[in-house]
Every structure is written in C-alpha cells, then in structure tokens.
Protein backbone atom coordinates (compact mmCIF):
# COMPACT_ATOMS: atom_id res chain seq x y z
CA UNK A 1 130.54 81.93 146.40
CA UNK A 2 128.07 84.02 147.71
CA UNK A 3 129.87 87.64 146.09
CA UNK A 4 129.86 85.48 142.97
CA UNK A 5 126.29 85.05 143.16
CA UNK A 6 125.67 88.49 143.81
CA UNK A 7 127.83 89.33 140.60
CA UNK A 8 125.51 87.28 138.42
CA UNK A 9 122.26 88.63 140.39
CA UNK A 10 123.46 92.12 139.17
CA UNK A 11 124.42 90.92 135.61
CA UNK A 12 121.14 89.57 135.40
CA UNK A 13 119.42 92.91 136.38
CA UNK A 14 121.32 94.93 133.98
CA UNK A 15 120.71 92.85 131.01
CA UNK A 16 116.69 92.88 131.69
CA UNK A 17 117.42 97.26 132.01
CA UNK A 18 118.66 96.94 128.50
CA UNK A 19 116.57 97.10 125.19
CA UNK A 20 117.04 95.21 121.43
CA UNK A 21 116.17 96.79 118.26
CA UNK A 22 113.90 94.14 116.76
CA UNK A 23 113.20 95.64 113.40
CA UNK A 24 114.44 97.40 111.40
CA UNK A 25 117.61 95.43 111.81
CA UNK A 26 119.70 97.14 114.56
CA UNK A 27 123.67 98.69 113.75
CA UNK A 28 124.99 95.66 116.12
CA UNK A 29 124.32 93.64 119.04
CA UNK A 30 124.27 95.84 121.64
CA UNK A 31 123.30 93.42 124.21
CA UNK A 32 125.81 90.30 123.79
CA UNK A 33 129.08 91.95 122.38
CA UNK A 34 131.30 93.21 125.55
CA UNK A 35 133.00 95.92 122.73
CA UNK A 36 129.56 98.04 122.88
CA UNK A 37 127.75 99.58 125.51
CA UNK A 38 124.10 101.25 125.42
CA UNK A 39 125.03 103.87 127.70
CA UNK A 40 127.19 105.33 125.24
CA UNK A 41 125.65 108.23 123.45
CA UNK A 42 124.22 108.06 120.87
CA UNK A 43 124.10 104.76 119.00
CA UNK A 44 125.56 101.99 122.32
CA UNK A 45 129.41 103.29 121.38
CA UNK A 46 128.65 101.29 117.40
CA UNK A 47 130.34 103.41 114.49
CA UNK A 48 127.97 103.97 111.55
CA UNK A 49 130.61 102.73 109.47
CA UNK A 50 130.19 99.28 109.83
CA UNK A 51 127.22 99.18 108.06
CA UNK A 52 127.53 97.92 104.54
CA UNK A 53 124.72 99.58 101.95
CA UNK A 54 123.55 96.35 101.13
CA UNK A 55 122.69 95.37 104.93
CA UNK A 56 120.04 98.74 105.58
CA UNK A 57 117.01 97.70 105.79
CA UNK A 58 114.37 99.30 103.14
CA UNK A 59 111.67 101.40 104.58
CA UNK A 60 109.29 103.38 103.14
CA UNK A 61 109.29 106.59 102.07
CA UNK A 62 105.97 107.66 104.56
CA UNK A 63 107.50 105.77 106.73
CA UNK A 64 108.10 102.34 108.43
CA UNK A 65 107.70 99.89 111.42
CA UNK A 66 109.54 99.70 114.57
CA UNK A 67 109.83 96.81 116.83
CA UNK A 68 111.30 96.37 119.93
CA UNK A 69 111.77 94.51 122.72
CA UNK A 70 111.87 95.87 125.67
CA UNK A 71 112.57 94.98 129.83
CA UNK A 72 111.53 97.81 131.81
CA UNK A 73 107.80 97.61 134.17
CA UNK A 74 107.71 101.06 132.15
CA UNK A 75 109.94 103.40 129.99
CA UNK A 76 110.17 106.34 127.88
CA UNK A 77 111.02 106.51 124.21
CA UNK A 78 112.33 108.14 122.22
CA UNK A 79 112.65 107.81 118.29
CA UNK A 80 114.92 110.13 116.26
CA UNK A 81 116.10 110.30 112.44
CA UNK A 82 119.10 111.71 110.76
CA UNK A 83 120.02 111.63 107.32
CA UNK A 84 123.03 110.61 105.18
CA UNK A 85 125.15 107.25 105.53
CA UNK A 86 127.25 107.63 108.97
CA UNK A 87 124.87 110.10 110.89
CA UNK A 88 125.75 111.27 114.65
CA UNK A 89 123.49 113.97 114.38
CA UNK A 90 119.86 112.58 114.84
CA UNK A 91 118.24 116.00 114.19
CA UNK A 92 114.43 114.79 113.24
CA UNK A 93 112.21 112.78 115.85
CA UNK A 94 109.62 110.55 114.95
CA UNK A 95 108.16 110.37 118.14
CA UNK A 96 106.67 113.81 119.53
CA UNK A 97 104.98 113.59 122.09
CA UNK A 98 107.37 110.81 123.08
CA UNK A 99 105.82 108.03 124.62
CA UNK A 100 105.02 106.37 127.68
CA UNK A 101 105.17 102.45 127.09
CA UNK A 102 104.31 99.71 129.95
CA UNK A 103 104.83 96.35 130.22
CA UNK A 104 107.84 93.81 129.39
CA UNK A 105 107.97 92.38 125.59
CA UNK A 106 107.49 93.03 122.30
CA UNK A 107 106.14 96.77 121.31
CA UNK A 108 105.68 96.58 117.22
CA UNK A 109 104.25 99.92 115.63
CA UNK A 110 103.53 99.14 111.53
CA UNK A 111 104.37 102.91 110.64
CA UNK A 112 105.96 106.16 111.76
CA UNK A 113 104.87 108.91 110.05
CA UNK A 114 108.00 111.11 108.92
CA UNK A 115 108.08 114.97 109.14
CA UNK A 116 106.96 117.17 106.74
CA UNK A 117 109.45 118.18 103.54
CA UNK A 118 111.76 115.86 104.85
CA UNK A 119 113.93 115.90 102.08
CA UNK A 120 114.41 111.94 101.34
CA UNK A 121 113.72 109.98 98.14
CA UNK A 122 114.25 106.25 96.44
CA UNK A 123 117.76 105.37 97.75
CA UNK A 124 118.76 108.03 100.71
CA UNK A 125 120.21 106.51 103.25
CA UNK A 126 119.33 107.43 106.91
CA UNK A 127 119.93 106.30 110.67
CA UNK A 128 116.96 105.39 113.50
CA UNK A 129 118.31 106.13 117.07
CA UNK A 130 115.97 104.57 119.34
CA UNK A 131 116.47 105.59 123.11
CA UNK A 132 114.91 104.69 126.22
CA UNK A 133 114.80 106.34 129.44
CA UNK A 134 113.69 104.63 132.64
CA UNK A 135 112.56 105.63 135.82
CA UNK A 136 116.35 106.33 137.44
CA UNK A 137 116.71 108.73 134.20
CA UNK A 138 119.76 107.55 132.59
CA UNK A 139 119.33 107.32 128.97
CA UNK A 140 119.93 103.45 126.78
CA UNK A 141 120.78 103.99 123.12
CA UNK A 142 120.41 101.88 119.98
CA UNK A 143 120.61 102.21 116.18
CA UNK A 144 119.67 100.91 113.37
CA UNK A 145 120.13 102.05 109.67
CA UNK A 146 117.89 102.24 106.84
CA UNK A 147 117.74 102.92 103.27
CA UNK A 148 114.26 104.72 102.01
CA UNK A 149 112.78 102.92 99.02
CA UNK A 150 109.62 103.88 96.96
CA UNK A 151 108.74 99.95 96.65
CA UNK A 152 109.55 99.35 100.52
CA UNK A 153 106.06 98.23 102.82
CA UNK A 154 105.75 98.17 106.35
CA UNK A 155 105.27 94.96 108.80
CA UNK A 156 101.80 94.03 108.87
CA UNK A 157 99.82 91.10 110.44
CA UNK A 158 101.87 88.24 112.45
CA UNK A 159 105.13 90.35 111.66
CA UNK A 160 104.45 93.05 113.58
CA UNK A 161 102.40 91.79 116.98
CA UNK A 162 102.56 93.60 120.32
CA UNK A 163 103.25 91.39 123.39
CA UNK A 164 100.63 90.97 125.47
CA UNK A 165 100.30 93.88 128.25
CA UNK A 166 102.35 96.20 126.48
CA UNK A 167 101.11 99.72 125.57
CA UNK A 168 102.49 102.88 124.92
CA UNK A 169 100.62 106.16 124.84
CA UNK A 170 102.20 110.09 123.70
CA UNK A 171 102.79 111.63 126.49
CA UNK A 172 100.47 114.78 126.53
CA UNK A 173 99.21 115.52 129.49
CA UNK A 174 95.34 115.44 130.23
CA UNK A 175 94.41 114.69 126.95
CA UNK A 176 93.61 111.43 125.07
CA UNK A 177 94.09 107.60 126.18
CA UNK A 178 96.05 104.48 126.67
CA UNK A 179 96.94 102.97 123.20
CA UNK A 180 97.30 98.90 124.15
CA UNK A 181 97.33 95.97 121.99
CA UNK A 182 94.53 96.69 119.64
CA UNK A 183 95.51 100.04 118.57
CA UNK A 184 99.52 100.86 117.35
CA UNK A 185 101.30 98.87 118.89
CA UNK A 186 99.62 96.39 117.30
CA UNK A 187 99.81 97.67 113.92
CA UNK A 188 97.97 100.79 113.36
CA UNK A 189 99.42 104.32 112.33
CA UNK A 190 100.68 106.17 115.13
CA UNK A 191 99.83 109.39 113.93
CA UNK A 192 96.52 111.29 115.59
CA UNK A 193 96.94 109.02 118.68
CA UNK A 194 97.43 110.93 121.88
CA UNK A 195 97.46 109.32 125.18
CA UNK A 196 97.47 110.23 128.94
CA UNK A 197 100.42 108.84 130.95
CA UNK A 198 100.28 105.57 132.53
CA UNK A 199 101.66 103.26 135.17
CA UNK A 200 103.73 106.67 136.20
CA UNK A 201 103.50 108.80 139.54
CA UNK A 202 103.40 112.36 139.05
CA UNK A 203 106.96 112.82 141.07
CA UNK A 204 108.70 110.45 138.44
CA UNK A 205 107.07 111.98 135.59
CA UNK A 206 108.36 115.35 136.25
CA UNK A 207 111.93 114.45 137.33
CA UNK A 208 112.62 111.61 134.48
CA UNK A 209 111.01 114.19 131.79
CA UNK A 210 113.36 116.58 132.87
CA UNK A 211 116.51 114.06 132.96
CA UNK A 212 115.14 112.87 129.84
CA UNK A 213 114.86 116.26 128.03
CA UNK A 214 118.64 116.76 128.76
CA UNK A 215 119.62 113.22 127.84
CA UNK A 216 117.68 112.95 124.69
CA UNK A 217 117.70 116.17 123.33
CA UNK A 218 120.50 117.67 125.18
CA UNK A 219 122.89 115.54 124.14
CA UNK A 220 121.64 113.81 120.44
CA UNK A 221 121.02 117.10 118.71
C-alpha cells in the first residue's frame, strides 16, 4: 500500500513537471496519451504526419499568439520555427533572448514577432516547437503546427489572459525588467521587451543555461 502510494506521489510530480500547448492547437496530447513522451526530442516522440492541413491552426503572417500552461515555480523557454509540412528541423527561434518565466498557470503572449525575410506567405505551412527547461536541466518538448494566413489575427482580450503571478522576462543579463501580467504576457508585443532574470540564483542560471544551450540548440538544429 504504502509503495503504491509512493508510485502515485511520483506520478503526480511528473505530470505537474510537464507543460500543455494551449494555443495554437498542439500536434497531440502530450500529457494524457501513454504512446508520447515530452522528453523525446524534439516534438514529445509525435510524427508531423498526423497532422491533417485542415487541423493547423492559422496565424499570421507577423506573427501570432502563444499560450501555455505551465507547472514549474520557474522555467526556461524556448520557442523555435521551421518551415514546410513535417518539419524536424526547427532552424528559426522566436524567442531570443529566451526567457525566464515564474509562476504556475497560464502564460498567453498575443504576438511573436517572426525573423526578418523569413520567406513565408498566404498558405505555407510551418511547425512551433515549444521547449522548456527547468532547474534539473533536462529539456520538455511540444509542438504544434500552423498554417500562415494573410487574413489570420492574433488572441486578444479574454482569449489571451496571463494567470495571475506569472511573468516571463528575456533573459539578458543586467539590462531591462520583469515583464508580469500587465505587459506580454498579458497581451502586448514581445518585441523591444528585455528583462533581468528572476526568481533564479546565479549558480542555477549558469549551469541550466549551459544544459539548456546543448539541449535546445544542440540537439533541435
């Protein structure tokens, strides 16, 4: 009885570790279906090729939201693009700096800006990998695919609301501040926002950066 316990105790904890893709709509269930696992580099161990071009979400051609949920005191993430209909390659990030984001819930940001020249236009289909590094430095992976479409808008207002006590802020050091609920995560732009780290000692910073550097780039690229 009591191993049994301890079974669900630790089943418990490595659900909350986990992370959901919120919007736009994410490849699969990553969280509930035993066949996928969000350890598995780089999209939980789902196959682009279940996606139908009918179920990609639009999103704009500047850009779109993000929303996720997440279960970590703090995390890093990371947000990366590729291009074409069944991507591995997730060559483009939409987040650098990446950030620092505090707090368990909901963090919703109403656009990220896209590259430069990224050469997209009304129908190209393309891939979000979303990954999250915590403060033991393995790496959680998610996906979701979209379609870019000149009439597609971004979440706004009650569709895109950051949970109360999250944040997230770039991580470039000594400059900048926190960004919190009133600035992008709760539906502002994230470009021109840098932020000092948060919530993070300077011994974990260094050591998950670096484990995170390898993860992330290391191994999506």
């Amino acid at each position: 009885m009591a191993f049994a316990t301890l079974l669900l105790l630790a089943a418990a904890s490595l659900a909350q570790a986990h992370f959901s893709i919120e919007y736009p709509t994410w490849r699969a269930d990553t969280l509930n279906n035993e066949s996928y696992s969000q350890w598995t580099n780089p999209c939980g161990g789902v196959p682009g090729n279940l996606t139908t071009p009918s179920q990609r979400t639009p999103w704009p051609l500047t850009g779109g939201s993000l929303k996720l949920d997440l279960h970590h005191p703090w995390t890093y993430v990371f947000v990366n693009l590729g291009l074409g209909a069944d991507v591995s390659n997730f060559n483009y990030t939409l987040t650098n700096p990446f950030w620092n984001e505090t707090g368990n819930g909901t963090l919703c940001v109403s656009r990220l800006g896209l590259p430069t020249d990224l050469p997209i236009s009304d129908g190209s289909p393309a891939s979000l990998q979303v990954v999250t590094v915590g403060e033991d430095g393995n790496a959680l992976y998610n996906c979701a695919d979209i379609v870019f479409r000149a009439n597609a808008t971004a979440l706004s207002g009650d569709d895109c609301v950051t949970s109360e006590g999250v944040s997230f802020a770039p991580v470039v050091a000594g400059q900048g501040q926190t960004t919190n609920g009133t600035g992008p995560g709760s539906g502002s732009d994230t470009q021109g926002n840098a932020g000092s780290v948060t919530g993070v000692t300077v011994s974990a910073l260094t050591s998950v950066v670096a484990l995170a550097m390898v993860f992330v780039f290391g191994m999506s690229l």
